[in-house]
PDB file of N, CA and C in Angstrom:
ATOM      1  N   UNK A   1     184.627  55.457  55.048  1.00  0.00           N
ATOM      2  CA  UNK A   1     185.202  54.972  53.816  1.00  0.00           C
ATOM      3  C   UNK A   1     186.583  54.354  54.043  1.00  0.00           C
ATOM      4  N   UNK A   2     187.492  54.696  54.947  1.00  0.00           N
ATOM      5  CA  UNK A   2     188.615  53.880  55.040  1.00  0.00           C
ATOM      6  C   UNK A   2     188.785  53.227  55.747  1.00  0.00           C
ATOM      7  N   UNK A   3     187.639  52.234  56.100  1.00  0.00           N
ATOM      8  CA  UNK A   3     187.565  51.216  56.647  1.00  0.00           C
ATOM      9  C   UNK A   3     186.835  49.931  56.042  1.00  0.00           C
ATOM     10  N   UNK A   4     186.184  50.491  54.805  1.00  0.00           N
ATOM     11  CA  UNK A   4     185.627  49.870  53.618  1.00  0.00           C
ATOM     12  C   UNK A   4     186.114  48.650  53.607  1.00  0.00           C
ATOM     13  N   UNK A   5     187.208  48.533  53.788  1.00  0.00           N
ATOM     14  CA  UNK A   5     188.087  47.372  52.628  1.00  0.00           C
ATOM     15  C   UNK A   5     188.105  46.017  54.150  1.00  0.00           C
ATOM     16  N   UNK A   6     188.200  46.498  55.220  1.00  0.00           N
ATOM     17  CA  UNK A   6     188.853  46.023  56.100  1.00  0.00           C
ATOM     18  C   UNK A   6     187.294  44.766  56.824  1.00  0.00           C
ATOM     19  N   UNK A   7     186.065  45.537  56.893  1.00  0.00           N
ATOM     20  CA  UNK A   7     184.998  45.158  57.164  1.00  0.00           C
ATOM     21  C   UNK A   7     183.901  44.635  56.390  1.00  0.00           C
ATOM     22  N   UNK A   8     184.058  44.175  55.128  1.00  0.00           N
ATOM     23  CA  UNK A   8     183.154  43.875  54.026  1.00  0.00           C
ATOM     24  C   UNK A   8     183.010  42.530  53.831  1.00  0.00           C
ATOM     25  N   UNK A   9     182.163  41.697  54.030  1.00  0.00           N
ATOM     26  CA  UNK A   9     181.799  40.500  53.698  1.00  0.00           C
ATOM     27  C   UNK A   9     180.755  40.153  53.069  1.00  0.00           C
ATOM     28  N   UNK A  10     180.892  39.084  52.284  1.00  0.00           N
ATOM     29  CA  UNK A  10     180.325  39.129  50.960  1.00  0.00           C
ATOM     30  C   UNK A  10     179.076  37.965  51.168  1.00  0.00           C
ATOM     31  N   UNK A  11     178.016  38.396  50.374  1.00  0.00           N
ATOM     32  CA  UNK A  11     176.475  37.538  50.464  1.00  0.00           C
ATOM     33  C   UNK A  11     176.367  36.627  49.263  1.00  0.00           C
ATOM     34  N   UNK A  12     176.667  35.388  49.828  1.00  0.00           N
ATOM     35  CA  UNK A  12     176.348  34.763  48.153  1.00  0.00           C
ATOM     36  C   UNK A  12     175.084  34.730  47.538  1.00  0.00           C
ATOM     37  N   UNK A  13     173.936  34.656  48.331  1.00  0.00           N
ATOM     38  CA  UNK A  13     172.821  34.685  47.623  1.00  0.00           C
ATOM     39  C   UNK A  13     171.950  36.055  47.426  1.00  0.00           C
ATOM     40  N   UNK A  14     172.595  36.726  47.490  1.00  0.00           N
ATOM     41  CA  UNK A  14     172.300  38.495  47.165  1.00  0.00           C
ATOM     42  C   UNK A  14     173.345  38.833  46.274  1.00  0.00           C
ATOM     43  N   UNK A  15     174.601  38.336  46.756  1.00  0.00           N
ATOM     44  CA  UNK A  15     176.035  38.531  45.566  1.00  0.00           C
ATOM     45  C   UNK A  15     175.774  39.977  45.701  1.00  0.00           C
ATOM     46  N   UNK A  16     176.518  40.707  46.852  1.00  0.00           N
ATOM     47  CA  UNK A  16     176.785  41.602  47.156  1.00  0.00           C
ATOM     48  C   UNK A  16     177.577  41.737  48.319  1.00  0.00           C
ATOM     49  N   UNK A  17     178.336  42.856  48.549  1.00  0.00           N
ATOM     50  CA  UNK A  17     179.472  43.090  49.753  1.00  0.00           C
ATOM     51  C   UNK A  17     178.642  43.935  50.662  1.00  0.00           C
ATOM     52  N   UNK A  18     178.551  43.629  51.958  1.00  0.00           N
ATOM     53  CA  UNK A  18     178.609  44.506  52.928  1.00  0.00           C
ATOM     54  C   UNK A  18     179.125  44.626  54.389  1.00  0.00           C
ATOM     55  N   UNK A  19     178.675  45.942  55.163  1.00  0.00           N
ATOM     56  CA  UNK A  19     179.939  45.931  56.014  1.00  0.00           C
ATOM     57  C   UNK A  19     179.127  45.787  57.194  1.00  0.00           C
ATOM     58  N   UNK A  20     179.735  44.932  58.307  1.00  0.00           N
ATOM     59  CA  UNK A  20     179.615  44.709  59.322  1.00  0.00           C
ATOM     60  C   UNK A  20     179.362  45.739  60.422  1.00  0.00           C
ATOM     61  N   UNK A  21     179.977  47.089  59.854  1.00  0.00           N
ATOM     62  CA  UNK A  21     180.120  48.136  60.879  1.00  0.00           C
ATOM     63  C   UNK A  21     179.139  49.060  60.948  1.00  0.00           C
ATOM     64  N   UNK A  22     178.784  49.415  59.411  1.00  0.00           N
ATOM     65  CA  UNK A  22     177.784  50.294  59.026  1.00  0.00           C
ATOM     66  C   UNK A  22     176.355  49.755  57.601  1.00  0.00           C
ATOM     67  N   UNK A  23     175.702  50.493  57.314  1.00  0.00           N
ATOM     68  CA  UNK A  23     174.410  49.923  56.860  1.00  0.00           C
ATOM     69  C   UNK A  23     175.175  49.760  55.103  1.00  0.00           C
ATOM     70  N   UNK A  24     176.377  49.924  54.554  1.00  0.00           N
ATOM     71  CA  UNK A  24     176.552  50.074  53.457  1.00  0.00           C
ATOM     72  C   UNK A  24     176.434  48.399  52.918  1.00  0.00           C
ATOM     73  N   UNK A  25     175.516  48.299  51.614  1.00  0.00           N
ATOM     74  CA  UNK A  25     175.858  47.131  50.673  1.00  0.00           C
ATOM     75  C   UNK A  25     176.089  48.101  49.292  1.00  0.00           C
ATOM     76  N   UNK A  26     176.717  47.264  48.708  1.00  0.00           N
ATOM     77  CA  UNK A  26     177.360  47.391  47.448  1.00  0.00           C
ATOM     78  C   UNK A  26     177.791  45.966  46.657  1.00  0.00           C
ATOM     79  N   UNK A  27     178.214  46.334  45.115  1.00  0.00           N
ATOM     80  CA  UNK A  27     178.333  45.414  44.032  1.00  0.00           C
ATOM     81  C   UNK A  27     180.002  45.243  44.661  1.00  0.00           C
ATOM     82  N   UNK A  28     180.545  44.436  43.552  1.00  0.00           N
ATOM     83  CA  UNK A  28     182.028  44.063  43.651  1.00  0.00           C
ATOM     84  C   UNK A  28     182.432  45.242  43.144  1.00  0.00           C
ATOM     85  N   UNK A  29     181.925  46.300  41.835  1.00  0.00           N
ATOM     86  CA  UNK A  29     182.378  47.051  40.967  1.00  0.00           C
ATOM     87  C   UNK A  29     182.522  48.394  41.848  1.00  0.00           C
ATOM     88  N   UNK A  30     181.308  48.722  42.944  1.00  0.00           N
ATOM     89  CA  UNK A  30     181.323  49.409  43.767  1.00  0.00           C
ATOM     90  C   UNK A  30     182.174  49.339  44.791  1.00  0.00           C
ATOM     91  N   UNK A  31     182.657  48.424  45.540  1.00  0.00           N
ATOM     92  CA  UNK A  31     183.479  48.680  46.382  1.00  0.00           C
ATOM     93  C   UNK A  31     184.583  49.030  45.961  1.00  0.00           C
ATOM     94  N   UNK A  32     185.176  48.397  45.073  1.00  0.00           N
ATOM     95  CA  UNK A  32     186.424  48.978  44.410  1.00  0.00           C
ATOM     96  C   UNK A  32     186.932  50.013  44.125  1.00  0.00           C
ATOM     97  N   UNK A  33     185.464  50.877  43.221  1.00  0.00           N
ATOM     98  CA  UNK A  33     185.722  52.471  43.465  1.00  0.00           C
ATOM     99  C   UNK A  33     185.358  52.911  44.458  1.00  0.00           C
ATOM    100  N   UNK A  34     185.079  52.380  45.711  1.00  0.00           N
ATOM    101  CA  UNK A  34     185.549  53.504  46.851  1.00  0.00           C
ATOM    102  C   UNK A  34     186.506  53.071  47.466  1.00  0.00           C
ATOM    103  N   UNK A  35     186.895  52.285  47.181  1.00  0.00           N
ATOM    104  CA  UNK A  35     188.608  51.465  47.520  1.00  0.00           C
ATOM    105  C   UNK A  35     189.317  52.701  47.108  1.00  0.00           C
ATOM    106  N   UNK A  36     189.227  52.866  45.711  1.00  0.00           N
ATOM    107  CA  UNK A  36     190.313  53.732  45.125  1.00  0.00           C
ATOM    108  C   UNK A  36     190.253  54.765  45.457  1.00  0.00           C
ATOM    109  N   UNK A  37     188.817  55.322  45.683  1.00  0.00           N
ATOM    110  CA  UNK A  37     188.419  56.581  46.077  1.00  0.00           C
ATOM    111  C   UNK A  37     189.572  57.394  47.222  1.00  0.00           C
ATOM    112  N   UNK A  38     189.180  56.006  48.116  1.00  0.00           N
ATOM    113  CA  UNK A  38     189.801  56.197  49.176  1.00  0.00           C
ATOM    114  C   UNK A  38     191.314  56.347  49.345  1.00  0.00           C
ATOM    115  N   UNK A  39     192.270  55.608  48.545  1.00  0.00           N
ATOM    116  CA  UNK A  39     193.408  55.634  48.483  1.00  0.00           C
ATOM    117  C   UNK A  39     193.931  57.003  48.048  1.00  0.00           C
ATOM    118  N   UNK A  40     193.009  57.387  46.761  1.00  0.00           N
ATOM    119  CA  UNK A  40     193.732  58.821  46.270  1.00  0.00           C
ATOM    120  C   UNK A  40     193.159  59.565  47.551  1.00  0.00           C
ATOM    121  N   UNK A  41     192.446  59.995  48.293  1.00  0.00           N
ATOM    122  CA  UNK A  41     192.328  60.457  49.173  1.00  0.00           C
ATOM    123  C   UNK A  41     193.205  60.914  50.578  1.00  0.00           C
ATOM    124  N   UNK A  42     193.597  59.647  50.881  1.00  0.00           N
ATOM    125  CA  UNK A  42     194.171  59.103  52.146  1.00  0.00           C
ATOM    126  C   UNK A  42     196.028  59.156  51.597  1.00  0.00           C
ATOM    127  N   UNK A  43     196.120  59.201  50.416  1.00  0.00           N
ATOM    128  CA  UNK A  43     197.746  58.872  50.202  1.00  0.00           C
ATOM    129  C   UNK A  43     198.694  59.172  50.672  1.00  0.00           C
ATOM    130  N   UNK A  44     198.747  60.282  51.395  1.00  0.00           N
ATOM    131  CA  UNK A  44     199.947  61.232  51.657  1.00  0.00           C
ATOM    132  C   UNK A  44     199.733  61.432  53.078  1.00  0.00           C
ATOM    133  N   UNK A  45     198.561  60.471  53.863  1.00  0.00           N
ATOM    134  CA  UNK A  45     198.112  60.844  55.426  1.00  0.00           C
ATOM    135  C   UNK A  45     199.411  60.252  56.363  1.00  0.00           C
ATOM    136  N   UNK A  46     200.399  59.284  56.007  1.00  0.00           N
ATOM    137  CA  UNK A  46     201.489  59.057  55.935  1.00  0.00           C
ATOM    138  C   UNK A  46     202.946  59.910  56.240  1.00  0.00           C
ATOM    139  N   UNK A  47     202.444  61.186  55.086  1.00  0.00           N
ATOM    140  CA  UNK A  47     203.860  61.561  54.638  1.00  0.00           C
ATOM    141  C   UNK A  47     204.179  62.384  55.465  1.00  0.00           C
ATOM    142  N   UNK A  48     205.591  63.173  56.011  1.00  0.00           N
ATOM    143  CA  UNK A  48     205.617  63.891  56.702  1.00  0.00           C
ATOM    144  C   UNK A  48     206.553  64.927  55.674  1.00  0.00           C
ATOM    145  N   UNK A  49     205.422  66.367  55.180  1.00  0.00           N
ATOM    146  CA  UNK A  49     205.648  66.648  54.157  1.00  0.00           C
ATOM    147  C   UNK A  49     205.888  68.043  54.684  1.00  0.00           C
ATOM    148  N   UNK A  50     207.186  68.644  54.358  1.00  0.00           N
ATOM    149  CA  UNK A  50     208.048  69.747  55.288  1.00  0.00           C
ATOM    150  C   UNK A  50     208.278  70.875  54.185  1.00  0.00           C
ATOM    151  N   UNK A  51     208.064  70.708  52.377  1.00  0.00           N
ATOM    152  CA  UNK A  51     208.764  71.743  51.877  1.00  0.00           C
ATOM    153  C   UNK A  51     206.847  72.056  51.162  1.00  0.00           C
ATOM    154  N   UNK A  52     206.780  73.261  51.143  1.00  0.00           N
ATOM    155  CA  UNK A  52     205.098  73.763  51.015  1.00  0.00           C
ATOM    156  C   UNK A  52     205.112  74.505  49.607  1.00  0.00           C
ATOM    157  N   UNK A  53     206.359  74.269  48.659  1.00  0.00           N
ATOM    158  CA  UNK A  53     206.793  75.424  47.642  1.00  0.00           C
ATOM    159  C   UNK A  53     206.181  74.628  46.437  1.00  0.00           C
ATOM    160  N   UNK A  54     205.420  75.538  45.537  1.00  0.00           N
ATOM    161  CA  UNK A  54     205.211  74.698  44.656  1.00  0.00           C
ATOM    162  C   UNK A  54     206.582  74.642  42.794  1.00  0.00           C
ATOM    163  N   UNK A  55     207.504  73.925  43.544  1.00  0.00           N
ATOM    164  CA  UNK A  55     208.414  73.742  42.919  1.00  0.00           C
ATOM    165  C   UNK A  55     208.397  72.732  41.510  1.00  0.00           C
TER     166      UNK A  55
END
């Protein structure tokens, strides 16, 4: 999934996205929510998060 965004090319005469890497096709409406999916997911894979208190 977080590579979704990076590998998806689109079929005009099917008018659908899919990925080069793996067997996934999908709509435009579909990729998007696993776009997002992915972001709330992945958000904080970034952060370097040191205080654990729930303040």
């Amino acid at each position: 999934m977080r590579d979704l965004d990076i590998d998806m090319f689109y079929d005009k005469e099917k008018e659908e996205y899919y990925c080069i890497r793996c067997q996934y096709t999908g709509s435009e409406e579909d990729v998007l929510e696993k776009n997002e999916m992915a972001r709330f997911r992945y958000r904080r894979m970034l952060d370097r998060i040191t205080n654990f208190d729930d303040e």
